[in-house]
N, C-alpha and C. Protein backbone atom coordinates (compact mmCIF):
# COMPACT_ATOMS: atom_id res chain seq x y z
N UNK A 1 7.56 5.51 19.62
CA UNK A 1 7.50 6.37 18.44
C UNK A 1 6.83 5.61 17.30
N UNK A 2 5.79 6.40 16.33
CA UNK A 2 5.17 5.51 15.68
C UNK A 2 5.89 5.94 14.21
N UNK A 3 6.07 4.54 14.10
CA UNK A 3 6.50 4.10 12.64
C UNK A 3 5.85 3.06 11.35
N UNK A 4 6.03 3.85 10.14
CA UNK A 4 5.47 2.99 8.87
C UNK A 4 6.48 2.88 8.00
N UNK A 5 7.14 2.25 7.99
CA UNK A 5 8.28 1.88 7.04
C UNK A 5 7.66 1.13 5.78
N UNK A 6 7.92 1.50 4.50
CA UNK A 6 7.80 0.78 3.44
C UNK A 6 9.03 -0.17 3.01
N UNK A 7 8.68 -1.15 2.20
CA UNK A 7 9.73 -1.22 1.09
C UNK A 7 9.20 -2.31 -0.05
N UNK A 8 9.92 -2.71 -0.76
CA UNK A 8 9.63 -3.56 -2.22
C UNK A 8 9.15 -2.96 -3.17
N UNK A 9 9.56 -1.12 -3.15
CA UNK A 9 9.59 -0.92 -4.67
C UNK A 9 10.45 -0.48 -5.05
N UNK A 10 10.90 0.01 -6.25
CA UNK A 10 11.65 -0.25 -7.15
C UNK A 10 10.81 -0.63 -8.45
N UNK A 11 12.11 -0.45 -9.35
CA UNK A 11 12.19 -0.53 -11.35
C UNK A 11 11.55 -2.12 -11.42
N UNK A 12 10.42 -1.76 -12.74
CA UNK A 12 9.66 -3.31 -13.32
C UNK A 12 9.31 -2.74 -14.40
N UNK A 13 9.52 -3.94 -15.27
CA UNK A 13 8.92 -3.67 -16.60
C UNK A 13 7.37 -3.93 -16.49
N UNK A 14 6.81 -3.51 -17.50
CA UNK A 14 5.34 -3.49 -17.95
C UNK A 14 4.98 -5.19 -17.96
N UNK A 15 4.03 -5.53 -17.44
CA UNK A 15 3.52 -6.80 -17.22
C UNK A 15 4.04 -7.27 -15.99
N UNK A 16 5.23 -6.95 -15.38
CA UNK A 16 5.86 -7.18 -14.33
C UNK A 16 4.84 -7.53 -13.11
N UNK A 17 5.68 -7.64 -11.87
CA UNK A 17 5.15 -7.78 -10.55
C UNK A 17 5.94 -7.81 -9.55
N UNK A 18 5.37 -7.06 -7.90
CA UNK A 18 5.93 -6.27 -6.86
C UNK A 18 4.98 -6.76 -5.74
N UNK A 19 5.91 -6.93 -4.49
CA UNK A 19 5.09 -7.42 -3.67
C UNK A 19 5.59 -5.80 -2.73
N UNK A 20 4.76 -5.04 -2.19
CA UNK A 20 5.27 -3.59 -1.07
C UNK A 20 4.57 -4.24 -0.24
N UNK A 21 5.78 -3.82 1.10
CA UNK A 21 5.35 -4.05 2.18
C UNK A 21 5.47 -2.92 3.25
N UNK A 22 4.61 -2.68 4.59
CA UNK A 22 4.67 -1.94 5.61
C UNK A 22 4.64 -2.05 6.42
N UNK A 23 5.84 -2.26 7.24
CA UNK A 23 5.95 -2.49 8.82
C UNK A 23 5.80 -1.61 9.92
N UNK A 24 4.57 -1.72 10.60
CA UNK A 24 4.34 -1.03 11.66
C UNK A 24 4.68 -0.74 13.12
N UNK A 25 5.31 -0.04 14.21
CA UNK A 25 5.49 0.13 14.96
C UNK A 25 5.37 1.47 15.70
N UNK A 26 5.22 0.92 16.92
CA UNK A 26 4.70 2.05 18.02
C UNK A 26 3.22 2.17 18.55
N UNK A 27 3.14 1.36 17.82
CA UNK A 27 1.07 1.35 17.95
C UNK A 27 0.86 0.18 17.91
N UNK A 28 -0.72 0.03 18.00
CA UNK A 28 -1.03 -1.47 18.27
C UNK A 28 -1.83 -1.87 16.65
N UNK A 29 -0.98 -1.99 15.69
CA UNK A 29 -1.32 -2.89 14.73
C UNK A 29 -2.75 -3.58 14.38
N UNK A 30 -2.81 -4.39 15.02
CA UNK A 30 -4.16 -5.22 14.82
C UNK A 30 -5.51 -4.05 14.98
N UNK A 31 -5.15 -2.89 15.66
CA UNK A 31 -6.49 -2.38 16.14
C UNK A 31 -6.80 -1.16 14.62
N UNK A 32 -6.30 -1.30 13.73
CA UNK A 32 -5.65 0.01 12.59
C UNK A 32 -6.58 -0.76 11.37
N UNK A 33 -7.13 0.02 10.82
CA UNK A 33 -7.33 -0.01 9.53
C UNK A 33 -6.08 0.09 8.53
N UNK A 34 -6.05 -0.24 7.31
CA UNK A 34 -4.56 -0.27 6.64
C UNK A 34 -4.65 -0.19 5.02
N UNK A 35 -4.26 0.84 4.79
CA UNK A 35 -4.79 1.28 3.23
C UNK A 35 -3.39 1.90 2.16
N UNK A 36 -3.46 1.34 1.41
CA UNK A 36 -2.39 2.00 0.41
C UNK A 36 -2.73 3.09 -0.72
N UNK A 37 -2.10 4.07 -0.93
CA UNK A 37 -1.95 5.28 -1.34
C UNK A 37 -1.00 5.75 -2.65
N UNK A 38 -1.26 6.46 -3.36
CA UNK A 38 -0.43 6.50 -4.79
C UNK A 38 -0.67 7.83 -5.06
N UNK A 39 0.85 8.40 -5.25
CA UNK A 39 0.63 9.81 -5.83
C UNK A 39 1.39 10.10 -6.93
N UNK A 40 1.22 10.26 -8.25
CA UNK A 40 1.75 10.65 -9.62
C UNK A 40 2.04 12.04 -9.38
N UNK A 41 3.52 12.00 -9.98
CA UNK A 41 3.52 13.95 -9.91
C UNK A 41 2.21 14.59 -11.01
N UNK A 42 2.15 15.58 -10.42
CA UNK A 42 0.89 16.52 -10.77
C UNK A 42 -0.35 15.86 -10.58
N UNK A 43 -0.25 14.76 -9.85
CA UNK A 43 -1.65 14.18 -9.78
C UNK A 43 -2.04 14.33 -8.16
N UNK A 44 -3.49 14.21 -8.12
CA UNK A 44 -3.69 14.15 -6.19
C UNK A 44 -3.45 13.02 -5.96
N UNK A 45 -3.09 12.60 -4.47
CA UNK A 45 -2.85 11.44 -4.18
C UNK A 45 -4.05 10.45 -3.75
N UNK A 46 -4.39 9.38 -4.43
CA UNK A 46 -5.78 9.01 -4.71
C UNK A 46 -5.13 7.03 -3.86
N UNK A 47 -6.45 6.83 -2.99
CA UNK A 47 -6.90 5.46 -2.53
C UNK A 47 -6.52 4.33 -3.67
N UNK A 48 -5.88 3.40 -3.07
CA UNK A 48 -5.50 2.22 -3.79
C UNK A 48 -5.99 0.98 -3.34
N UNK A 49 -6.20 0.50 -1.94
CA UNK A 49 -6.80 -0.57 -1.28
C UNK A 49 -7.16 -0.43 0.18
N UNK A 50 -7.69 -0.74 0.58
CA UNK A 50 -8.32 -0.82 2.26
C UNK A 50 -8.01 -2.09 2.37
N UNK A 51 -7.80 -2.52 4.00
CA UNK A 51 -7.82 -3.59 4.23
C UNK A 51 -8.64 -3.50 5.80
N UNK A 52 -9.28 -3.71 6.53
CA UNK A 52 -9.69 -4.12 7.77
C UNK A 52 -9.13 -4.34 8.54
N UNK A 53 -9.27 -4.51 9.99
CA UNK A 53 -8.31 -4.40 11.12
C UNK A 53 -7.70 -5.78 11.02
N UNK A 54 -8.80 -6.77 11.03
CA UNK A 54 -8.83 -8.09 11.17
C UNK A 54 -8.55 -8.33 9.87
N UNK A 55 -8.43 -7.84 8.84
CA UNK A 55 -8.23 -8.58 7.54
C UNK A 55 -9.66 -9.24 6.64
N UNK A 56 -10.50 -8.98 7.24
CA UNK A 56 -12.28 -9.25 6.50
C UNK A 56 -12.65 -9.11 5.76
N UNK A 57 -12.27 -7.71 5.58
CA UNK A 57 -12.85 -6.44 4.65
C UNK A 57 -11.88 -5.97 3.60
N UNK A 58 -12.32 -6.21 2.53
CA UNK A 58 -11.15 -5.45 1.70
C UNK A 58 -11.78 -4.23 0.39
N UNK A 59 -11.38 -3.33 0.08
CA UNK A 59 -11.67 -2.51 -1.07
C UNK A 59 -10.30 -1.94 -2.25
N UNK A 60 -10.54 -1.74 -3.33
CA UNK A 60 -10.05 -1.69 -3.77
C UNK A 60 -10.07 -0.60 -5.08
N UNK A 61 -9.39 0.45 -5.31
CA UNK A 61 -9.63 1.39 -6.95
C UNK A 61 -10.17 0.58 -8.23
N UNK A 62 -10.86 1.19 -8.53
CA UNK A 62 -11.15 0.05 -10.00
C UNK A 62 -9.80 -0.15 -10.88
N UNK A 63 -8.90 0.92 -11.16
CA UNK A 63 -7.94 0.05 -11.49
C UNK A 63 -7.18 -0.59 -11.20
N UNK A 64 -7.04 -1.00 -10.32
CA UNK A 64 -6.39 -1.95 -9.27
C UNK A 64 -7.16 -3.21 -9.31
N UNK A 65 -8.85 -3.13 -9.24
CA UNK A 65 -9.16 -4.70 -9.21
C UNK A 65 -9.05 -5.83 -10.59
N UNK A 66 -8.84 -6.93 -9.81
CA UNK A 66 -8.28 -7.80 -10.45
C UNK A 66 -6.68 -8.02 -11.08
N UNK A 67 -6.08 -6.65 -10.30
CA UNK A 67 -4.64 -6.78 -10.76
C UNK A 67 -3.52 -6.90 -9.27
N UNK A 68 -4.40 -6.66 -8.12
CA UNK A 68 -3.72 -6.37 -6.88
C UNK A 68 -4.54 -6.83 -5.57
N UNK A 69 -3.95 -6.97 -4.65
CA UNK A 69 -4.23 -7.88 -3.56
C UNK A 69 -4.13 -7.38 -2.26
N UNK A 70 -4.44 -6.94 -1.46
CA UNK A 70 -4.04 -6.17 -0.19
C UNK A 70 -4.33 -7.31 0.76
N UNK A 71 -3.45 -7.34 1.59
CA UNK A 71 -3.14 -8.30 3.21
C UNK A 71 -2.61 -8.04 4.09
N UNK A 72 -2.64 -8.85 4.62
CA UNK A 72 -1.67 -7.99 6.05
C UNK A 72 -1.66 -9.62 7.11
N UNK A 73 -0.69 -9.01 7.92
CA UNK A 73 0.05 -10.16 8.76
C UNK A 73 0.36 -9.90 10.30
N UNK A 74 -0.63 -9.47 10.97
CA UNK A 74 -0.70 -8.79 11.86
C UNK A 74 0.40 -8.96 13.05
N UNK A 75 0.41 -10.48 13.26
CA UNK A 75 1.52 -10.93 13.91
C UNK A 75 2.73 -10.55 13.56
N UNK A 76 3.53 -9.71 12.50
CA UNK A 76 3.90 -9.47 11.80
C UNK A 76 4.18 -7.84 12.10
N UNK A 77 2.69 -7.15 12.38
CA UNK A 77 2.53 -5.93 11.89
C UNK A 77 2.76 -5.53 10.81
N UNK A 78 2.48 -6.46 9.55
CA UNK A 78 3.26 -6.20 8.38
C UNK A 78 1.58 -5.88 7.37
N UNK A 79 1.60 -5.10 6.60
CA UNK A 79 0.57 -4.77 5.35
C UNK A 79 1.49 -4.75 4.15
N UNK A 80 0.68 -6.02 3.34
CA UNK A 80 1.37 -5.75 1.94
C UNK A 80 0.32 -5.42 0.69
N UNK A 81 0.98 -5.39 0.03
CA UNK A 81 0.40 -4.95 -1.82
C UNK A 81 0.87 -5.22 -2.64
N UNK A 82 0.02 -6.54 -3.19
CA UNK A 82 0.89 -7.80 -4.30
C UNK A 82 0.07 -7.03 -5.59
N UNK A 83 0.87 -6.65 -6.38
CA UNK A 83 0.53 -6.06 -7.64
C UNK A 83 1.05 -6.54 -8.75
N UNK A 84 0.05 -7.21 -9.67
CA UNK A 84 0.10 -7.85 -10.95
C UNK A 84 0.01 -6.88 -12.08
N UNK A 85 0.40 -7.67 -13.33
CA UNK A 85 0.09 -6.78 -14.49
C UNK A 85 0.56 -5.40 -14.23
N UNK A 86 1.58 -4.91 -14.25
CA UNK A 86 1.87 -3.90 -14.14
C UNK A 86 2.23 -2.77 -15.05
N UNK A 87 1.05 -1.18 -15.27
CA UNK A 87 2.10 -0.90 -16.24
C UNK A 87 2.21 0.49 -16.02
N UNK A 88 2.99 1.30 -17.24
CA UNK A 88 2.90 2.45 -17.03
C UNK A 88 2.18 3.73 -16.07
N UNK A 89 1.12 3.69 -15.87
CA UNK A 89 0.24 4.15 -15.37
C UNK A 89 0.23 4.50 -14.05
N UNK A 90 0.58 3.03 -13.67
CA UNK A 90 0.65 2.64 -12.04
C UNK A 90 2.26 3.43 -11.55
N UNK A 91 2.80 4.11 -12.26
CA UNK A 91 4.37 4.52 -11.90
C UNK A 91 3.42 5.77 -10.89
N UNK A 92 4.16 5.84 -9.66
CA UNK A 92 3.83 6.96 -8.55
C UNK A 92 4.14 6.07 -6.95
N UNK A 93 4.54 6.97 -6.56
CA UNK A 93 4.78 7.15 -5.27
C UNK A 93 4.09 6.45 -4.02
N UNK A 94 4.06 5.26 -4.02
CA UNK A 94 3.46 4.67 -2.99
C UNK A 94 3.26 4.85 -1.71
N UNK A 95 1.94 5.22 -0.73
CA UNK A 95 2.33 5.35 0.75
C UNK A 95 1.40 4.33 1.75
N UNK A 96 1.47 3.88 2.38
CA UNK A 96 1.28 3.16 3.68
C UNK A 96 0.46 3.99 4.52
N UNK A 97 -1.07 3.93 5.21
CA UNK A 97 -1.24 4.76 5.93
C UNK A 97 -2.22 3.84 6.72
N UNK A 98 -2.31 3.88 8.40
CA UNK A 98 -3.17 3.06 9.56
C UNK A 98 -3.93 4.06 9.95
N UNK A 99 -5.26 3.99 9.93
CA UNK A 99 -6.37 4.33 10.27
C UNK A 99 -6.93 3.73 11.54
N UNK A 100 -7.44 4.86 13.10
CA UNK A 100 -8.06 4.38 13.57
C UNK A 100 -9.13 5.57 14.23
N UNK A 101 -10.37 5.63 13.94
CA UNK A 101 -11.34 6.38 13.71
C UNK A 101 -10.97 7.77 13.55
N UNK A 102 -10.49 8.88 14.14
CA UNK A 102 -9.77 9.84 13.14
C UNK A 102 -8.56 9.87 13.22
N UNK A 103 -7.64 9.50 13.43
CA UNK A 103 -6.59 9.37 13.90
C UNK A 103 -5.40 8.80 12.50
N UNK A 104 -4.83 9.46 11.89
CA UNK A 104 -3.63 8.71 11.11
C UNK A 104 -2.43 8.65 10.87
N UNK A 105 -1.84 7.64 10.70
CA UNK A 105 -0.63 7.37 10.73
C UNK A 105 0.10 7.24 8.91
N UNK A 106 1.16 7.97 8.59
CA UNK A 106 1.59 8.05 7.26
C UNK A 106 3.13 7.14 6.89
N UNK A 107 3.31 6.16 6.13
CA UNK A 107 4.48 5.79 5.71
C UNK A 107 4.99 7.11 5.38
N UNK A 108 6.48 7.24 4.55
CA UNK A 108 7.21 8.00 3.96
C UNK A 108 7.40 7.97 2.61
N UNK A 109 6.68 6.62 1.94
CA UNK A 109 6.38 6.41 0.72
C UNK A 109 7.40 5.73 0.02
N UNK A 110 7.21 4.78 -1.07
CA UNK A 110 8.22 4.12 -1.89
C UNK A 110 7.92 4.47 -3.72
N UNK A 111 9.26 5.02 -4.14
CA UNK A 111 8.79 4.71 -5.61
C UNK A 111 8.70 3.36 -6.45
N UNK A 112 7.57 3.52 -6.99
CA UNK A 112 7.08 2.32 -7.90
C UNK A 112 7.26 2.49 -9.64
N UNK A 113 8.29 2.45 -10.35
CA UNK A 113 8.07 2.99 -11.31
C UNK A 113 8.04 1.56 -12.51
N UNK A 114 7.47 1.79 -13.51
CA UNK A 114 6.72 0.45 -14.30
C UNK A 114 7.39 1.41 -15.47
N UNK A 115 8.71 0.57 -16.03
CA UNK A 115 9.15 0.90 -17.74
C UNK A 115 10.14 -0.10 -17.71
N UNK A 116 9.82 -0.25 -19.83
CA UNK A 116 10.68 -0.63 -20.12
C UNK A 116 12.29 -0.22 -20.24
């Protein structure tokens, strides 16, 4: 059965920092593209980072660069998202999702919320 479990979010103040992580099972990990996802109520749910099967390749939202980090640990099956500088803005619904040519797989999502 294929599974994306999140976790490491939770309440941070503004400037703060969060490491989310996603553990994969049921599938074969290493062969998956691995991208994180953010949805604000009333907002669409919009691309946050790519990462590559192998870990090579990385992309990232412009507001996200230079504040966040996408990796992954394949041995592991684990994808994380080290996020700096944190603020208001970034509060929404985090999701986990493995890509392999059309094919996808969805976390269940974690809230991330950034206040004082």
């Amino acid at each position: 059965q294929v599974q994306l479990v999140e976790s490491g979010g939770g309440l941070v103040q503004p400037g703060g920092s969060l490491r989310l992580s996603c553990a994969g099972s049921g599938f074969t990990f290493s062969d998956y593209f691995m991208s994180w996802y953010r949805q604000a109520p009333g907002k669409e749910r919009e691309l946050v980072a790519t990462i590559s099967s192998g870990g090579a390749y990385t992309n990232y939202a412009d507001s996200m660069k230079g504040r966040s980090t996408i990796s992954r640990d394949n041995a592991k099956s684990t994808v994380y998202l080290q996020m700096n500088s944190l603020k208001p803005e970034d509060t929404a619904v985090y999701y986990c999702k493995a890509r392999r040519g059309s094919r996808d797989y969805w976390g269940q999502g974690t809230q991330v919320t950034v206040s004082s």
